[in-house]
Protein backbone atom coordinates (compact mmCIF):
# COMPACT_ATOMS: atom_id res chain seq x y z
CA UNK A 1 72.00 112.20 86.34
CA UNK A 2 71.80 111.46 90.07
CA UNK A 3 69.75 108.34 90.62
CA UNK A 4 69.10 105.98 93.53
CA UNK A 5 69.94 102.67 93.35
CA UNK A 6 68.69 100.16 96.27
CA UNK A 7 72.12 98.42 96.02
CA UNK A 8 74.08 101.43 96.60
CA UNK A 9 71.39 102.66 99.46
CA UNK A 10 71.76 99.56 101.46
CA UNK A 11 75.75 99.54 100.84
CA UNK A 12 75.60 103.66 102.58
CA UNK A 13 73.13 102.74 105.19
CA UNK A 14 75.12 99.71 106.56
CA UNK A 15 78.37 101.24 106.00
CA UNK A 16 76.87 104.43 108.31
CA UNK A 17 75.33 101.55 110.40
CA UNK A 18 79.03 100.27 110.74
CA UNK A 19 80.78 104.31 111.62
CA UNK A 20 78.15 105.14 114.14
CA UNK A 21 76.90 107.82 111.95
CA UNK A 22 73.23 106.31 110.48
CA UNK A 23 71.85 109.74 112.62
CA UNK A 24 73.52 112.00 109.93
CA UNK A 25 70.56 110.40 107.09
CA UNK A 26 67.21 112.00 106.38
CA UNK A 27 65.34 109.01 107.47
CA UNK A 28 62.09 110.11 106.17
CA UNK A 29 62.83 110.90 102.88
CA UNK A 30 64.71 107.28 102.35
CA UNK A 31 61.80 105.54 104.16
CA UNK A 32 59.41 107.65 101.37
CA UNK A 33 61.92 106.67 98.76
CA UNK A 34 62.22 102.87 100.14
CA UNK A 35 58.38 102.95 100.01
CA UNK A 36 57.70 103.78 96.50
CA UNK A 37 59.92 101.24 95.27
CA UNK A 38 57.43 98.57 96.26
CA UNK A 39 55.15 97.89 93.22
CA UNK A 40 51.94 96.34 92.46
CA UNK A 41 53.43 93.18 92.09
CA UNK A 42 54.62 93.11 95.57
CA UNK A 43 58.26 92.78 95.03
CA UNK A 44 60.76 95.66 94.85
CA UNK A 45 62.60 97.46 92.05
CA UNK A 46 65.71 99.28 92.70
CA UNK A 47 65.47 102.92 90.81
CA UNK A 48 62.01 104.55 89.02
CA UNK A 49 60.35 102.76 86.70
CA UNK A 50 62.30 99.98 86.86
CA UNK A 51 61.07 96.35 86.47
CA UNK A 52 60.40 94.63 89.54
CA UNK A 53 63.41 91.89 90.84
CA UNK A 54 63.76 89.54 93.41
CA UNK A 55 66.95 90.45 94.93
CA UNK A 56 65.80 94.35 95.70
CA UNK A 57 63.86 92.44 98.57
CA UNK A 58 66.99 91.86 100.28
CA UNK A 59 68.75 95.54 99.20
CA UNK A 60 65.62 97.50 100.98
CA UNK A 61 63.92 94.74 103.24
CA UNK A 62 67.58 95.35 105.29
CA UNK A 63 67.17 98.59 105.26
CA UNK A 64 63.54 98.66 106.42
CA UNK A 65 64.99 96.10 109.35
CA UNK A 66 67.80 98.92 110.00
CA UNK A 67 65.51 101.35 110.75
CA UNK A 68 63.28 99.21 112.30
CA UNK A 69 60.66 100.52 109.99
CA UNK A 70 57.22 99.18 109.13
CA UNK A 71 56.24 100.64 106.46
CA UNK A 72 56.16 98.01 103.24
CA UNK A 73 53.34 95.44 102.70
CA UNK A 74 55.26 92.85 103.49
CA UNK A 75 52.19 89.78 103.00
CA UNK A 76 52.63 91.68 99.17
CA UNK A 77 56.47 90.87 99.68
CA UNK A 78 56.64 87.84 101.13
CA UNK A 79 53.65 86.44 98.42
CA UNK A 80 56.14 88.00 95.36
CA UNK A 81 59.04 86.62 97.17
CA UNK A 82 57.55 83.11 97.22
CA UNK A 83 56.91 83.04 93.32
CA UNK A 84 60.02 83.78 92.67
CA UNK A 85 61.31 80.43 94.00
């Protein structure tokens, strides 16, 4: 089974960051993918329907800042970020 990981994203996207070579990704399909992993409780999880966790907000909140993307609720993250603490 081939299954994405938000770990293992952010460890290709900054090591392509790092090569010169992040124009060789399909950045709409990993912003659509990055999207989805946001849940209703605000935070992140890191592959389908996988429970929600804390550190995920790191793994794809870098990745959104890579791109330079807006596209997460990030009031939603910050607010599940905060309980966490």
């Amino acid at each position: 089974m081939a299954e994405s990981h938000a770990g293992y994203t952010y460890c290709g996207v900054a090591s392509l960051v790092i090569l010169d070579e992040l124009h060789k990704i399909d950045r709409d399909r990993l912003l659509y993918w990055m999207v989805n992993r946001q849940t209703a409780e605000g935070g992140f999880n890191g592959r389908i329907n996988k429970l929600v966790d804390a550190c995920y907000n790191f793994w794809l909140g870098s990745i959104g800042i890579i791109l330079g993307c807006d596209v997460i609720n990030k009031n939603a993250l910050r607010t599940y970020t905060l309980c966490c603490c």
